[in-house]
C-alpha atoms as a PDB file:
ATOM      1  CA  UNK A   1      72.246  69.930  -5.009  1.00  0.00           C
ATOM      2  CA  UNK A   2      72.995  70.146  -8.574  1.00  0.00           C
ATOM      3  CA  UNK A   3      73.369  73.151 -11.136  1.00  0.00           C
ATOM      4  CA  UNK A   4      70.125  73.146 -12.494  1.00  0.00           C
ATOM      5  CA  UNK A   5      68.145  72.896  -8.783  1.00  0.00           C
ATOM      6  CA  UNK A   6      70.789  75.952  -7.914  1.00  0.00           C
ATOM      7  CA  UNK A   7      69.470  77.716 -10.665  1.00  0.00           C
ATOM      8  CA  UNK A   8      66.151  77.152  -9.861  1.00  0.00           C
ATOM      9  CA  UNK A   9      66.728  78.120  -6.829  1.00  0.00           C
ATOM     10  CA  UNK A  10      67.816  80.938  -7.932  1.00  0.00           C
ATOM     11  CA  UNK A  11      65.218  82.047 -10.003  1.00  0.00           C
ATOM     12  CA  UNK A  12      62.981  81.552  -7.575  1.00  0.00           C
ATOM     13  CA  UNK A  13      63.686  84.599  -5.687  1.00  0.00           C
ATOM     14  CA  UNK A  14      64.163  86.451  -8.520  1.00  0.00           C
ATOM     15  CA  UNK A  15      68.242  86.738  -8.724  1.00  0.00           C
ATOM     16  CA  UNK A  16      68.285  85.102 -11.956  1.00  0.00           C
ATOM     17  CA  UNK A  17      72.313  84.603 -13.097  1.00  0.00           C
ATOM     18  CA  UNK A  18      72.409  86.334 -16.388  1.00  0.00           C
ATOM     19  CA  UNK A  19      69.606  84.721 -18.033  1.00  0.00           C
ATOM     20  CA  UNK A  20      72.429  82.783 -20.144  1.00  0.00           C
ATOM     21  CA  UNK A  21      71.907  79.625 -18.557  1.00  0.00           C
ATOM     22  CA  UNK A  22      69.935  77.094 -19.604  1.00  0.00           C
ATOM     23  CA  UNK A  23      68.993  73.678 -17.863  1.00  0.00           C
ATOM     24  CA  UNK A  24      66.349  70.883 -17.600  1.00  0.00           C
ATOM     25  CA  UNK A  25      66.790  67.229 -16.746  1.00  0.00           C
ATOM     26  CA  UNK A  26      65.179  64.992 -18.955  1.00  0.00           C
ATOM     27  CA  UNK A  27      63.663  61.776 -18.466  1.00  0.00           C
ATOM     28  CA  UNK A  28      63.656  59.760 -21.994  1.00  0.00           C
ATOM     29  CA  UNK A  29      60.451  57.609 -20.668  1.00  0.00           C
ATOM     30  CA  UNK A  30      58.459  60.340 -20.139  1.00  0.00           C
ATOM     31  CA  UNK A  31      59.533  63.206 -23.140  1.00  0.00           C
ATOM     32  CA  UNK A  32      58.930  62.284 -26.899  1.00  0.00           C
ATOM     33  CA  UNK A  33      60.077  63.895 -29.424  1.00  0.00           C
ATOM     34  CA  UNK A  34      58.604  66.151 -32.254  1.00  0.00           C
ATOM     35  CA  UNK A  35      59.777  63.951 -34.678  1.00  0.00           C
ATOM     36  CA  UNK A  36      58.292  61.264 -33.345  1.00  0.00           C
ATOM     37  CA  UNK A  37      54.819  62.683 -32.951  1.00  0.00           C
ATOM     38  CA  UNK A  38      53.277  65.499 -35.272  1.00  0.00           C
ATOM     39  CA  UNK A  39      51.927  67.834 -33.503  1.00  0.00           C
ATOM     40  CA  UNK A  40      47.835  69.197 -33.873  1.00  0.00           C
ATOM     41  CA  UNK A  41      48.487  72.391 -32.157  1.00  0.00           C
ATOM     42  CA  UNK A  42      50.401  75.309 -30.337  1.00  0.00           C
ATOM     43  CA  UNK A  43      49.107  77.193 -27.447  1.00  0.00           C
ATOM     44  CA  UNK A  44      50.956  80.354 -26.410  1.00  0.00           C
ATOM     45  CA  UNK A  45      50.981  82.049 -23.337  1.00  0.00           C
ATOM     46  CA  UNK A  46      52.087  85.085 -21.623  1.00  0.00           C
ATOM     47  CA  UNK A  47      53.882  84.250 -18.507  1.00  0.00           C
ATOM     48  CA  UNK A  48      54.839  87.817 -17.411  1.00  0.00           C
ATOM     49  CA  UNK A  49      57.233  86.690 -14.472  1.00  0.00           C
ATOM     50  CA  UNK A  50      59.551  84.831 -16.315  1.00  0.00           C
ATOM     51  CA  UNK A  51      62.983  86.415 -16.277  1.00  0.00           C
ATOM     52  CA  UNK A  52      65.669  84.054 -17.304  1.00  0.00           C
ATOM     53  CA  UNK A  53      66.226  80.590 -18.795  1.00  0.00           C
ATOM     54  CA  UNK A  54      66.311  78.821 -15.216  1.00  0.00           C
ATOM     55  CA  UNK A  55      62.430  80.354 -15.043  1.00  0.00           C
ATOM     56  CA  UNK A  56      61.681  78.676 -18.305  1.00  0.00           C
ATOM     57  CA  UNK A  57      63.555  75.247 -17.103  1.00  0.00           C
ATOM     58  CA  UNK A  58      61.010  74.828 -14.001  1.00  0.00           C
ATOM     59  CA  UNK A  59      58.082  75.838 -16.515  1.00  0.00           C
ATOM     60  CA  UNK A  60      59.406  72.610 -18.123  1.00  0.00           C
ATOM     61  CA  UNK A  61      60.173  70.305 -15.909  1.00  0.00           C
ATOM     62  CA  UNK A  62      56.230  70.613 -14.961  1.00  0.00           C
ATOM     63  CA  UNK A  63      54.344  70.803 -18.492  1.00  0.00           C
ATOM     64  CA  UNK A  64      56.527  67.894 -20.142  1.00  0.00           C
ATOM     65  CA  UNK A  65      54.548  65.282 -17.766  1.00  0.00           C
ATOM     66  CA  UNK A  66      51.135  66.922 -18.841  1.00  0.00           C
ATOM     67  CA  UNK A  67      48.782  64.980 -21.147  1.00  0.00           C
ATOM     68  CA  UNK A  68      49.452  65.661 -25.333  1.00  0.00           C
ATOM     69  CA  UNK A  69      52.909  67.954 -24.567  1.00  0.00           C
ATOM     70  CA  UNK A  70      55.320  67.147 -27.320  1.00  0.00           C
ATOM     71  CA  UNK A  71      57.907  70.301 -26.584  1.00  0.00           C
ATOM     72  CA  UNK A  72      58.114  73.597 -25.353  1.00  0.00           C
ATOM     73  CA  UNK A  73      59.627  76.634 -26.215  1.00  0.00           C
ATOM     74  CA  UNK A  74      59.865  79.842 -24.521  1.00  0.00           C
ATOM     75  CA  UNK A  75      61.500  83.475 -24.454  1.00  0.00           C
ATOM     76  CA  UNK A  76      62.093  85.363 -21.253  1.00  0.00           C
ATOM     77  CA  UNK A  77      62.560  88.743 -23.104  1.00  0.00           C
ATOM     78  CA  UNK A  78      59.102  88.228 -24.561  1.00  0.00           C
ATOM     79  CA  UNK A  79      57.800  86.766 -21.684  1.00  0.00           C
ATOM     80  CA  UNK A  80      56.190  84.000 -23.590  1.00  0.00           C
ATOM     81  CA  UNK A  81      56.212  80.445 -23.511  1.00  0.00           C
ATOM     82  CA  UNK A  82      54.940  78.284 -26.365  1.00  0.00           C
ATOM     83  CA  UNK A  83      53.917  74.475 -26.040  1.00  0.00           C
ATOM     84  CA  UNK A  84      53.759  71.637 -29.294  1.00  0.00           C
ATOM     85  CA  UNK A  85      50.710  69.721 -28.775  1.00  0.00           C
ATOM     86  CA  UNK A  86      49.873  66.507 -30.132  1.00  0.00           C
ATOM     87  CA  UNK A  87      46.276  65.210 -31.515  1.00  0.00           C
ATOM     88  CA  UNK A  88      45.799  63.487 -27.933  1.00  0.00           C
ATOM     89  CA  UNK A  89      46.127  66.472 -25.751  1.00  0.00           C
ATOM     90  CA  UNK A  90      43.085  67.699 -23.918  1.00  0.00           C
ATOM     91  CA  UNK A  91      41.064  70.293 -25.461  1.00  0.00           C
ATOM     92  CA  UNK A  92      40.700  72.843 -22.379  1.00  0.00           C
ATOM     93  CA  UNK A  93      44.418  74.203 -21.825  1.00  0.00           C
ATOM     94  CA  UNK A  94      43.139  74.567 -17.934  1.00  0.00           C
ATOM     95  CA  UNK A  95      45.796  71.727 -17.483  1.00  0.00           C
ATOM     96  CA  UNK A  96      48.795  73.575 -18.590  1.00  0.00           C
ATOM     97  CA  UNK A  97      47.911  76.945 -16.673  1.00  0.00           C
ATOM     98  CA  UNK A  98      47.877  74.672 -13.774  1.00  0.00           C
ATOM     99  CA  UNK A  99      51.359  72.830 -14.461  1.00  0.00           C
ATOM    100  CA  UNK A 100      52.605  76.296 -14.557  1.00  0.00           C
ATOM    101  CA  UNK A 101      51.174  77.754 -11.342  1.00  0.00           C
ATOM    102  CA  UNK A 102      52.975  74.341  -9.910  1.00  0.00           C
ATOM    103  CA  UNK A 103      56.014  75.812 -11.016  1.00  0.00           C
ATOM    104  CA  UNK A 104      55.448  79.093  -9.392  1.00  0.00           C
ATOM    105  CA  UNK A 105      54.234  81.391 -12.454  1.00  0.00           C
ATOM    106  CA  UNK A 106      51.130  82.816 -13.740  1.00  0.00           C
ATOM    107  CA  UNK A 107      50.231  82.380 -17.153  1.00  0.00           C
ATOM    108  CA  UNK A 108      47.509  82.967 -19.240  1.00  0.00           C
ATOM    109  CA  UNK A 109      46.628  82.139 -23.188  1.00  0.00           C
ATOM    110  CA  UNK A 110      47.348  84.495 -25.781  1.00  0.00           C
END
């Protein structure tokens, strides 16, 4: 098991390790970056049970694969998460309230 599925772990039942840590695996194939596409849009939403970075690392590691994400950003003091659209994203943001729920959070749009 590595350090960021420990922290995960973790976070999952709620025992976050002092919200300083901060991890996501990345897989170049799948994640562009902003300067590589512009991004058309930000959605933000309220995730109330996010308590630490590891929380906002599993958010990630889910919406990064969905359709149009170009980044995402989040604060676990504010309990919000914010994702960088590009032009190709679907218009109904059903898709990332989903990825979210697959990461064990609810979330709605602000």
């Amino acid at each position: 098991m590595n350090v960021c599925s420990l922290i995960s772990a973790v976070c999952a039942v709620n025992l976050c390790v002092f919200g300083l840590l901060s991890c996501s695996k990345t897989n170049e194939t799948q994640i562009t970056t902003e300067a590589e596409v512009e991004v058309a849009r930000e959605v933000t939403l309220s995730v109330p049970s996010v308590t630490c970075a590891a929380c906002l690392a599993s958010i990630r590691k889910e919406v990064i694969t969905e359709p149009g994400v170009v980044s995402m950003g989040g604060d676990p003091k504010t309990k919000i998460v914010v994702l960088r659209l590009s032009a190709n994203a679907p218009e109904d943001d059903a898709h990332l309230i989903e990825a979210i729920k697959r990461a064990g959070f609810e979330a709605t749009v602000k």
